[in-house]
PDB file of N, CA and C in Angstrom:
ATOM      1  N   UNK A   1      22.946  52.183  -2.289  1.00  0.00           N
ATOM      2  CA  UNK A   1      22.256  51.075  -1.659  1.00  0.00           C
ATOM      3  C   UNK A   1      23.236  49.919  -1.492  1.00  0.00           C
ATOM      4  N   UNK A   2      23.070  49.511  -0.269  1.00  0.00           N
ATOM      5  CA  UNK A   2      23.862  47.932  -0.150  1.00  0.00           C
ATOM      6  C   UNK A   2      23.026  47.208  -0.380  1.00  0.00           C
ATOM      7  N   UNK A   3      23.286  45.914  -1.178  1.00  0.00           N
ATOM      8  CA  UNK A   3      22.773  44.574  -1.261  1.00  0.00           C
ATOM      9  C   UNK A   3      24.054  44.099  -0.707  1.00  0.00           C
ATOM     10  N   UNK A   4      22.722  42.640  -0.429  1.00  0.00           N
ATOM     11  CA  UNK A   4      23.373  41.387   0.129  1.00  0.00           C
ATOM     12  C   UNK A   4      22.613  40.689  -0.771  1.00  0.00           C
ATOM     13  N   UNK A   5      23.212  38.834  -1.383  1.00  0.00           N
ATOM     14  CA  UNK A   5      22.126  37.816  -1.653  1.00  0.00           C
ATOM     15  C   UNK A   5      22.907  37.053  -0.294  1.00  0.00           C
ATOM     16  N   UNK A   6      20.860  36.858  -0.134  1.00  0.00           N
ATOM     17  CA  UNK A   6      20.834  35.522   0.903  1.00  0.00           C
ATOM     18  C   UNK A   6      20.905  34.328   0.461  1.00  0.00           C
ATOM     19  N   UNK A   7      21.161  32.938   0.645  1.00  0.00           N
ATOM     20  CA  UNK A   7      21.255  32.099   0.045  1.00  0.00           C
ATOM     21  C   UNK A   7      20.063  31.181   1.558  1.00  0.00           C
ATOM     22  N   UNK A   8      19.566  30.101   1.666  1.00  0.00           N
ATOM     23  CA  UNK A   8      18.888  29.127   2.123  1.00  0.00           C
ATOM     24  C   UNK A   8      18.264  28.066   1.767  1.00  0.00           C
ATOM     25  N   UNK A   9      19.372  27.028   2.138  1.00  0.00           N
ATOM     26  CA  UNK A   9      18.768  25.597   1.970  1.00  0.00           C
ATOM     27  C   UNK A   9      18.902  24.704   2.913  1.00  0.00           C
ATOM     28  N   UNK A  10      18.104  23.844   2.664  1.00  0.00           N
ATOM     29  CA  UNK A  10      17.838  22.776   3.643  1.00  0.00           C
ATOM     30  C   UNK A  10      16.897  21.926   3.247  1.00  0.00           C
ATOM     31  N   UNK A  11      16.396  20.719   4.442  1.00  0.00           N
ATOM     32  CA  UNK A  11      15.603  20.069   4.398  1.00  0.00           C
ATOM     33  C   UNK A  11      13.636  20.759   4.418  1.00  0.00           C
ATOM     34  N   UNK A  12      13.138  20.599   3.065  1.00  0.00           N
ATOM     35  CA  UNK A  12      11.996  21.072   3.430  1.00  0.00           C
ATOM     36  C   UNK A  12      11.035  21.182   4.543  1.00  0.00           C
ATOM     37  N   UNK A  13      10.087  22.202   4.895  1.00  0.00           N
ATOM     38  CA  UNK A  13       9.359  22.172   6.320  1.00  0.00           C
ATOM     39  C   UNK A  13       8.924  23.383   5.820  1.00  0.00           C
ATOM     40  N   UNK A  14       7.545  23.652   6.823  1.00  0.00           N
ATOM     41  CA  UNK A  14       6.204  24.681   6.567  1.00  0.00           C
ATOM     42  C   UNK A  14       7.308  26.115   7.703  1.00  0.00           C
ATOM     43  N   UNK A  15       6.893  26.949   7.251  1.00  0.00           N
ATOM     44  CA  UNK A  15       7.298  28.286   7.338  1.00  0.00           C
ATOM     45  C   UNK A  15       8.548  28.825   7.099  1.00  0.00           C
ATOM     46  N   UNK A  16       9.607  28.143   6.580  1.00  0.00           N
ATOM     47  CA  UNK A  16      10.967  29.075   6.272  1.00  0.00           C
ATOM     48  C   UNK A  16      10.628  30.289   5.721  1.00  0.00           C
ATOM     49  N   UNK A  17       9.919  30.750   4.864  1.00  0.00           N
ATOM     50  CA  UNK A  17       9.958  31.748   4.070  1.00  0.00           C
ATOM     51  C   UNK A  17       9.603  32.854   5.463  1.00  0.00           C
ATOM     52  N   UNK A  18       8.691  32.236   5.912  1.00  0.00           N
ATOM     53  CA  UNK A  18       7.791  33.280   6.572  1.00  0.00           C
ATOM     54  C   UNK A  18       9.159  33.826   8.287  1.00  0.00           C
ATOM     55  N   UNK A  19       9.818  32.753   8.536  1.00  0.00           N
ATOM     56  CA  UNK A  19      10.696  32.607  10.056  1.00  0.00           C
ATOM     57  C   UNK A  19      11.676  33.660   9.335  1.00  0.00           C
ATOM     58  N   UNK A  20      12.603  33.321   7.982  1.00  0.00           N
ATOM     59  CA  UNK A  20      13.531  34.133   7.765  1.00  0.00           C
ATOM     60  C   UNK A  20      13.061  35.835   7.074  1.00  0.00           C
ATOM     61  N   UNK A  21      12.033  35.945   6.415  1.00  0.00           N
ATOM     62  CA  UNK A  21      11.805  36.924   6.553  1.00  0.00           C
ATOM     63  C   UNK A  21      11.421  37.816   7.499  1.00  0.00           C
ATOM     64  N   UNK A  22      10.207  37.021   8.251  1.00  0.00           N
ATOM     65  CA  UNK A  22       9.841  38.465  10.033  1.00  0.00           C
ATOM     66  C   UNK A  22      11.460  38.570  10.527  1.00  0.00           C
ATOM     67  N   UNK A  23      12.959  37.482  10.770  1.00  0.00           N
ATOM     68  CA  UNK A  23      13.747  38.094  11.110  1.00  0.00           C
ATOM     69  C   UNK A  23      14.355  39.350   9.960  1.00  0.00           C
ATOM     70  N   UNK A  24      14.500  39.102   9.261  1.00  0.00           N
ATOM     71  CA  UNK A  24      14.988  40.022   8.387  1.00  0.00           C
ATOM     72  C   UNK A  24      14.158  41.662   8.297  1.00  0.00           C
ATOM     73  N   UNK A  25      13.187  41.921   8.510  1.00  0.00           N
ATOM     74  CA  UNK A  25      11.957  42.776   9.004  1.00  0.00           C
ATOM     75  C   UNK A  25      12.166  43.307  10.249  1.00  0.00           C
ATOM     76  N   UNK A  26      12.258  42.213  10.855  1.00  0.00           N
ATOM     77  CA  UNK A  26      13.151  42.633  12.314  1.00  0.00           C
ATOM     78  C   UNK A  26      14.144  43.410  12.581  1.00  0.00           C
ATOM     79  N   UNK A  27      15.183  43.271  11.658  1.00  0.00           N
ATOM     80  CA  UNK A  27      16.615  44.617  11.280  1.00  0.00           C
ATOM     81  C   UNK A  27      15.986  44.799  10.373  1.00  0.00           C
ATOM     82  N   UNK A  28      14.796  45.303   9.920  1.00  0.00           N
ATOM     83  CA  UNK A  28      14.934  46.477   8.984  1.00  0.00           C
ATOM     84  C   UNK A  28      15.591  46.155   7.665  1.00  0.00           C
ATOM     85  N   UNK A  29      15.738  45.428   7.151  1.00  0.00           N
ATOM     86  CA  UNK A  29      16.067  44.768   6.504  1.00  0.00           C
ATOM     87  C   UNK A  29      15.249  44.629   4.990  1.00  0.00           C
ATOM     88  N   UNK A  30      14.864  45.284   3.573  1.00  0.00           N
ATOM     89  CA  UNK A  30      14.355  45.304   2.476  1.00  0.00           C
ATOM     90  C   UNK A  30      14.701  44.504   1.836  1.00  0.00           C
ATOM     91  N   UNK A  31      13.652  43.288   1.958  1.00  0.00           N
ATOM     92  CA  UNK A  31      13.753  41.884   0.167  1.00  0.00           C
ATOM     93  C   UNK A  31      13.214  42.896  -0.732  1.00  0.00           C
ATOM     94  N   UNK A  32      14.259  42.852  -1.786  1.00  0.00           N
ATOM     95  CA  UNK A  32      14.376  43.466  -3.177  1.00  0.00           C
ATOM     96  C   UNK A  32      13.620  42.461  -4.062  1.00  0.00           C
ATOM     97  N   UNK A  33      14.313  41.348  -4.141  1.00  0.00           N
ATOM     98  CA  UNK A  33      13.955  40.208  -4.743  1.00  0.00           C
ATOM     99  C   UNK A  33      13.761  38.669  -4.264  1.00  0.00           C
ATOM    100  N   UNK A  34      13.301  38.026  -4.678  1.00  0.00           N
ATOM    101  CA  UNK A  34      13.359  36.483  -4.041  1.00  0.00           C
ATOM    102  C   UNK A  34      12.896  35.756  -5.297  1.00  0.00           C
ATOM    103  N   UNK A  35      13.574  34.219  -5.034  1.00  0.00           N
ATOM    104  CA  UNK A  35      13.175  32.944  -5.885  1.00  0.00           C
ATOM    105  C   UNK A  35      13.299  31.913  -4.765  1.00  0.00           C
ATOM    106  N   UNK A  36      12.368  30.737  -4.616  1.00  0.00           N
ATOM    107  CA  UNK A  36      12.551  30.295  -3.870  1.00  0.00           C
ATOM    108  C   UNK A  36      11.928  28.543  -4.778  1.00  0.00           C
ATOM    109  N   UNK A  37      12.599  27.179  -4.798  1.00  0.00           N
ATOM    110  CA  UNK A  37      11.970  26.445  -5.239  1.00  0.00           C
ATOM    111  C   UNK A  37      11.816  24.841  -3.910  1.00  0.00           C
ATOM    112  N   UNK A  38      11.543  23.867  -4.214  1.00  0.00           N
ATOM    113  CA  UNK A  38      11.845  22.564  -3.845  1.00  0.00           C
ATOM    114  C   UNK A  38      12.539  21.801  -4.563  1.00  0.00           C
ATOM    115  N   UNK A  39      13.550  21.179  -4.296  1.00  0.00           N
ATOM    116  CA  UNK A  39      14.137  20.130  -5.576  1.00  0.00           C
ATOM    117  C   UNK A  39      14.484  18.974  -4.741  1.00  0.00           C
ATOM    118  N   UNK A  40      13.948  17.920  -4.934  1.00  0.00           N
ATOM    119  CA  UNK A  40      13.398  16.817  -4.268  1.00  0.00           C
ATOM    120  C   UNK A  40      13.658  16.406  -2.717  1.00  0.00           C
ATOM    121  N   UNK A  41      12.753  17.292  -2.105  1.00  0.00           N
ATOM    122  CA  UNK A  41      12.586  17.655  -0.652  1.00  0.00           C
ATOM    123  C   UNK A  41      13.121  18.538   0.287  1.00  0.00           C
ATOM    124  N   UNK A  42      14.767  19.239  -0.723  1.00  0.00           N
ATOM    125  CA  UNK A  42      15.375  20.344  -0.026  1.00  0.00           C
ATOM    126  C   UNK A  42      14.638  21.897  -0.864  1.00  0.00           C
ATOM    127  N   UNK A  43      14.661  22.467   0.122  1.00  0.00           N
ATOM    128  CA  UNK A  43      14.315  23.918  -0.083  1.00  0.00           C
ATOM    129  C   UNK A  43      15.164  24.673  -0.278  1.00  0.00           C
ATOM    130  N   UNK A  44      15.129  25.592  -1.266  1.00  0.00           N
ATOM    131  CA  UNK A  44      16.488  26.226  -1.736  1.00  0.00           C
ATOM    132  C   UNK A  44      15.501  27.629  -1.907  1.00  0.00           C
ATOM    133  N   UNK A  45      15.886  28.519  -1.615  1.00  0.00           N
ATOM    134  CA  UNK A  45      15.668  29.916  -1.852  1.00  0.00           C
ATOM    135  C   UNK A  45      16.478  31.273  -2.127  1.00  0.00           C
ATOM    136  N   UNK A  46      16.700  32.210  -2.943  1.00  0.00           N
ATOM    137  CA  UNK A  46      17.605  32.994  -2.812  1.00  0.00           C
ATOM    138  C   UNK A  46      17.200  34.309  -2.482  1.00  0.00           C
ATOM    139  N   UNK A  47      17.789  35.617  -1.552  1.00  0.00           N
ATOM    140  CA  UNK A  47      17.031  36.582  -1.784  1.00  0.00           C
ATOM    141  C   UNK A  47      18.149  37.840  -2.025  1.00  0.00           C
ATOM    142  N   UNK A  48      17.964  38.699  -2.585  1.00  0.00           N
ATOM    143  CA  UNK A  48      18.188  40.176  -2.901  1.00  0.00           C
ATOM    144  C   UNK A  48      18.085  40.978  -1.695  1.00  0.00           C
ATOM    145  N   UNK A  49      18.533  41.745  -0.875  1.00  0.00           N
ATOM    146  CA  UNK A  49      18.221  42.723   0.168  1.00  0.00           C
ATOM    147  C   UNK A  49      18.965  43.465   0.334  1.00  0.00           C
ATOM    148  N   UNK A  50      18.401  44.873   0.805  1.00  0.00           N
ATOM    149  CA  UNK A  50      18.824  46.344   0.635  1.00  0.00           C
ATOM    150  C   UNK A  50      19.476  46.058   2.193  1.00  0.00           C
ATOM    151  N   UNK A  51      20.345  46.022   2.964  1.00  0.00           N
ATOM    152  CA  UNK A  51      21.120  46.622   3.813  1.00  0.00           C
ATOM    153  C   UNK A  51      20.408  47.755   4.300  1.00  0.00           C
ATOM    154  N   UNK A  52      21.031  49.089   3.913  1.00  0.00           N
ATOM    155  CA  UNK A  52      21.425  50.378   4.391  1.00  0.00           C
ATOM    156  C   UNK A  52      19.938  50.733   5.500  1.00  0.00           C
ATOM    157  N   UNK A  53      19.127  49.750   5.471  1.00  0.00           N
ATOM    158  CA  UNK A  53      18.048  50.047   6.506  1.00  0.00           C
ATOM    159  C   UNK A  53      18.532  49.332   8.557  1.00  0.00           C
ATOM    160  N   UNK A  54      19.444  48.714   8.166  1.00  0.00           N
ATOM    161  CA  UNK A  54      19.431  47.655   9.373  1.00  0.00           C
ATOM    162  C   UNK A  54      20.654  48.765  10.096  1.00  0.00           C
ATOM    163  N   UNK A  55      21.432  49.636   9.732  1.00  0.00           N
ATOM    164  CA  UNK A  55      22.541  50.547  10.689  1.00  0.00           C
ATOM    165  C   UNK A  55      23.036  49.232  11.363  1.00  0.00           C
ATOM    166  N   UNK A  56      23.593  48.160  10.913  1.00  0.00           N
ATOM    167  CA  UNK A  56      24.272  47.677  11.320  1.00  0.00           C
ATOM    168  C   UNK A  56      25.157  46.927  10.402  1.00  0.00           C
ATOM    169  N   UNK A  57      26.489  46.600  11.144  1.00  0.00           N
ATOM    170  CA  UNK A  57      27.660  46.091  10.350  1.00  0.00           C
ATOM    171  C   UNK A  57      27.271  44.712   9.631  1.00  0.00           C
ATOM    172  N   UNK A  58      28.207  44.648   8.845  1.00  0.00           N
ATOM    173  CA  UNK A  58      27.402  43.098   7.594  1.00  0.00           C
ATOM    174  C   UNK A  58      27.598  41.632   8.715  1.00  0.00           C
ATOM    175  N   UNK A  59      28.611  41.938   9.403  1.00  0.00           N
ATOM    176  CA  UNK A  59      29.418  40.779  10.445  1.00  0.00           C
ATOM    177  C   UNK A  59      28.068  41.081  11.456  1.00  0.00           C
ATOM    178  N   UNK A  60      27.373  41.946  11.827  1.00  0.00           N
ATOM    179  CA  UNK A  60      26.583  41.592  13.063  1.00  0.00           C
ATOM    180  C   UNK A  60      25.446  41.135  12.458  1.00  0.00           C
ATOM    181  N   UNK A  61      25.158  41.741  11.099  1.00  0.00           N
ATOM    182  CA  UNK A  61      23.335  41.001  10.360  1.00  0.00           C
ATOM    183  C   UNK A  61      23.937  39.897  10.452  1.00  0.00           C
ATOM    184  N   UNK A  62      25.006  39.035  10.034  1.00  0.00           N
ATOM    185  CA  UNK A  62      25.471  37.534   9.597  1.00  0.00           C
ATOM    186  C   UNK A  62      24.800  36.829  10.603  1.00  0.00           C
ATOM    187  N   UNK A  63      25.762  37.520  12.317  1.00  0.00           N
ATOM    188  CA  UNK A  63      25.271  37.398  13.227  1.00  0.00           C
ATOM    189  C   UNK A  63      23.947  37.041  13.894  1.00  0.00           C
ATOM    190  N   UNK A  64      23.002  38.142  12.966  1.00  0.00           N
ATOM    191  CA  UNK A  64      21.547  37.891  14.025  1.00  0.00           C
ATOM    192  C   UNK A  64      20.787  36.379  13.029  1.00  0.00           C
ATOM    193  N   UNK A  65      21.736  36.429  11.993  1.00  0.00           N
ATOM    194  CA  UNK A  65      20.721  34.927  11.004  1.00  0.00           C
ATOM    195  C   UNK A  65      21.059  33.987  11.842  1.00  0.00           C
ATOM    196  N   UNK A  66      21.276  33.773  13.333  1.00  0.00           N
ATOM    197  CA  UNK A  66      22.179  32.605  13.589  1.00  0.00           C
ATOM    198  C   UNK A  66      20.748  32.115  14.199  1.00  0.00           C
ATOM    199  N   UNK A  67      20.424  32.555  15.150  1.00  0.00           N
ATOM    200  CA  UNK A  67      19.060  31.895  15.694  1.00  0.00           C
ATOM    201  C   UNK A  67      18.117  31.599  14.715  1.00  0.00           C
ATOM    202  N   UNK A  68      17.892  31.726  13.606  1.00  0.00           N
ATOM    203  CA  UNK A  68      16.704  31.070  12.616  1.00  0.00           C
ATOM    204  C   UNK A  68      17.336  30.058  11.808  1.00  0.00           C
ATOM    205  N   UNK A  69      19.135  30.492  11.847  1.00  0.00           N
ATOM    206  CA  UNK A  69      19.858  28.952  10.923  1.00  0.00           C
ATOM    207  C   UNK A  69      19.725  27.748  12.034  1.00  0.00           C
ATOM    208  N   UNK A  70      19.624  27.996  13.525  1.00  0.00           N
ATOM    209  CA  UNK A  70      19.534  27.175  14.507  1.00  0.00           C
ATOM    210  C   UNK A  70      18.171  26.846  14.869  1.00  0.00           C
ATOM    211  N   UNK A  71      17.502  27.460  14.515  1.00  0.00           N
ATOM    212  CA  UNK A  71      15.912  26.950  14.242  1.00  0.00           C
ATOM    213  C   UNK A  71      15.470  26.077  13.485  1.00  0.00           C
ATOM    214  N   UNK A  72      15.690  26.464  12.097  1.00  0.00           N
ATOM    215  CA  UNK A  72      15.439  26.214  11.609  1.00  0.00           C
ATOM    216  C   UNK A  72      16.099  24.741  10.461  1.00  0.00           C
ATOM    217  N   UNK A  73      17.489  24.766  11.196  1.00  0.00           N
ATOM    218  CA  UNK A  73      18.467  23.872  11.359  1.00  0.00           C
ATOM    219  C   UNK A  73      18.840  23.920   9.664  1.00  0.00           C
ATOM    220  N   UNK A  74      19.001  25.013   8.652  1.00  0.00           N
ATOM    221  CA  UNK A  74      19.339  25.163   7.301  1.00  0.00           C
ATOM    222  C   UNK A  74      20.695  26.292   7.790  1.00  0.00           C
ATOM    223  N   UNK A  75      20.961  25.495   6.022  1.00  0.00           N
ATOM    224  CA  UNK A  75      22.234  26.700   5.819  1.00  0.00           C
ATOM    225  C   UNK A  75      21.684  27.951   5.168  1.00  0.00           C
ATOM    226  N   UNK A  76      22.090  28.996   5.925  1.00  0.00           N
ATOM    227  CA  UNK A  76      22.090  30.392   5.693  1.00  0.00           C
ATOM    228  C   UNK A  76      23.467  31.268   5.366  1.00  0.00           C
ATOM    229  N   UNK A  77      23.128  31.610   4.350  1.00  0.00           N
ATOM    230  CA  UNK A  77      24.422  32.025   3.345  1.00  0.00           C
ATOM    231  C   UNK A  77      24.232  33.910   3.302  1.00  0.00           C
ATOM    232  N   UNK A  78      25.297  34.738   3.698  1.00  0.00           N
ATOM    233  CA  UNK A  78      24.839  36.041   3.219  1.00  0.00           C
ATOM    234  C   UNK A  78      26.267  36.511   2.749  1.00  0.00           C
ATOM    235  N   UNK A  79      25.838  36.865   1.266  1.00  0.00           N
ATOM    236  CA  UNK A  79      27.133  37.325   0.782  1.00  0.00           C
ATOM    237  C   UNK A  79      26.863  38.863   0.467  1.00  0.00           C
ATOM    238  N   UNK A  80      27.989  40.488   0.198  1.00  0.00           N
ATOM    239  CA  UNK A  80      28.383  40.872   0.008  1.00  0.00           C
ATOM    240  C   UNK A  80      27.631  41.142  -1.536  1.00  0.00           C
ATOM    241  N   UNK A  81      26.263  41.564  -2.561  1.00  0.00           N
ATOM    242  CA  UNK A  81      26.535  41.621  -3.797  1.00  0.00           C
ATOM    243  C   UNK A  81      27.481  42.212  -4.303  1.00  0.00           C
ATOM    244  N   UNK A  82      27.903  42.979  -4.181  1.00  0.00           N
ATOM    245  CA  UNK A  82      28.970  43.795  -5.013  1.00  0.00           C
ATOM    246  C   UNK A  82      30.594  42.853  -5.109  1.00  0.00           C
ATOM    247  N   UNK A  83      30.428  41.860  -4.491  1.00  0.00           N
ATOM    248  CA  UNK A  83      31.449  41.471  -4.304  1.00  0.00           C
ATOM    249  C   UNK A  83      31.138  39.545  -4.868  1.00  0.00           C
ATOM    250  N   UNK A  84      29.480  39.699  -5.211  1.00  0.00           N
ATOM    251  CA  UNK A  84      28.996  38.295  -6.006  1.00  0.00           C
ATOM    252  C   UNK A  84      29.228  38.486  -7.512  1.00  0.00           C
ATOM    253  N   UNK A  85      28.998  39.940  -7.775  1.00  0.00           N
ATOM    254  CA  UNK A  85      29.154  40.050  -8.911  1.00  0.00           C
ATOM    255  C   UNK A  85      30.309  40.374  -9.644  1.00  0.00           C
ATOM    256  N   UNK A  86      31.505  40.906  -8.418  1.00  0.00           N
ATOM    257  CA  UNK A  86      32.809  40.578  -8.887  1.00  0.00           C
ATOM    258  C   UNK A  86      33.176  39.390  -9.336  1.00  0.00           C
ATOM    259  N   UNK A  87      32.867  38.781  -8.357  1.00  0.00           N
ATOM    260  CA  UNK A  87      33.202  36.911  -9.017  1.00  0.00           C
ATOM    261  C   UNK A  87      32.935  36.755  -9.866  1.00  0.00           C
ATOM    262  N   UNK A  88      31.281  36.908 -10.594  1.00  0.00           N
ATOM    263  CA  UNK A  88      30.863  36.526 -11.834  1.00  0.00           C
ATOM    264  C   UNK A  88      31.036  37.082 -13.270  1.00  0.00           C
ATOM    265  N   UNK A  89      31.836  38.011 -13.102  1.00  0.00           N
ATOM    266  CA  UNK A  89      32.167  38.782 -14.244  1.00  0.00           C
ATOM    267  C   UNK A  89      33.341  38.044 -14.791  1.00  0.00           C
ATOM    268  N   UNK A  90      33.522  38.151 -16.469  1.00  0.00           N
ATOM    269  CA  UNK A  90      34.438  37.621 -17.029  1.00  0.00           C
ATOM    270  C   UNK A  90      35.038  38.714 -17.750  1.00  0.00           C
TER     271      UNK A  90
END
């Protein structure tokens, strides 16, 4: 299985959860996991997702987050897990 964590923050507003997930659904795309909070008016969320459903390269999913980071006018972060948890290991 490939994972990715998504990362998303920004200025709070009604539907992020709901805009970045139907895209992500859209490629086929499996949330494994999610946390998502408010910390004083920015929205911060993180998510877990299985790859190997979308048959497409990690550079073109990056790609299709661009119209909902431009929507939605937040930063959208997609990293590589296997390569988050390289970092974090000591």
């Amino acid at each position: 299985m490939t994972k990715a964590l998504i990362s998303v923050t920004g200025q709070d507003a009604t539907g992020i959860i709901a805009k970045v997930s139907t895209k992500l659904a859209e490629l086929n795309i499996n949330i494994l996991d999610i946390t998502q909070t408010i910390l004083g008016g920015y929205f911060t969320m993180m998510m877990v997702v299985d790859l190997d459903g979308a048959n497409m390269a990690f550079s073109a999913i990056d790609e299709a987050l661009t119209s909902v980071r431009q929507e939605l006018q937040m930063t959208i972060h997609m990293q590589r897990m296997d390569i988050f948890d390289a970092m974090h290991r000591i």
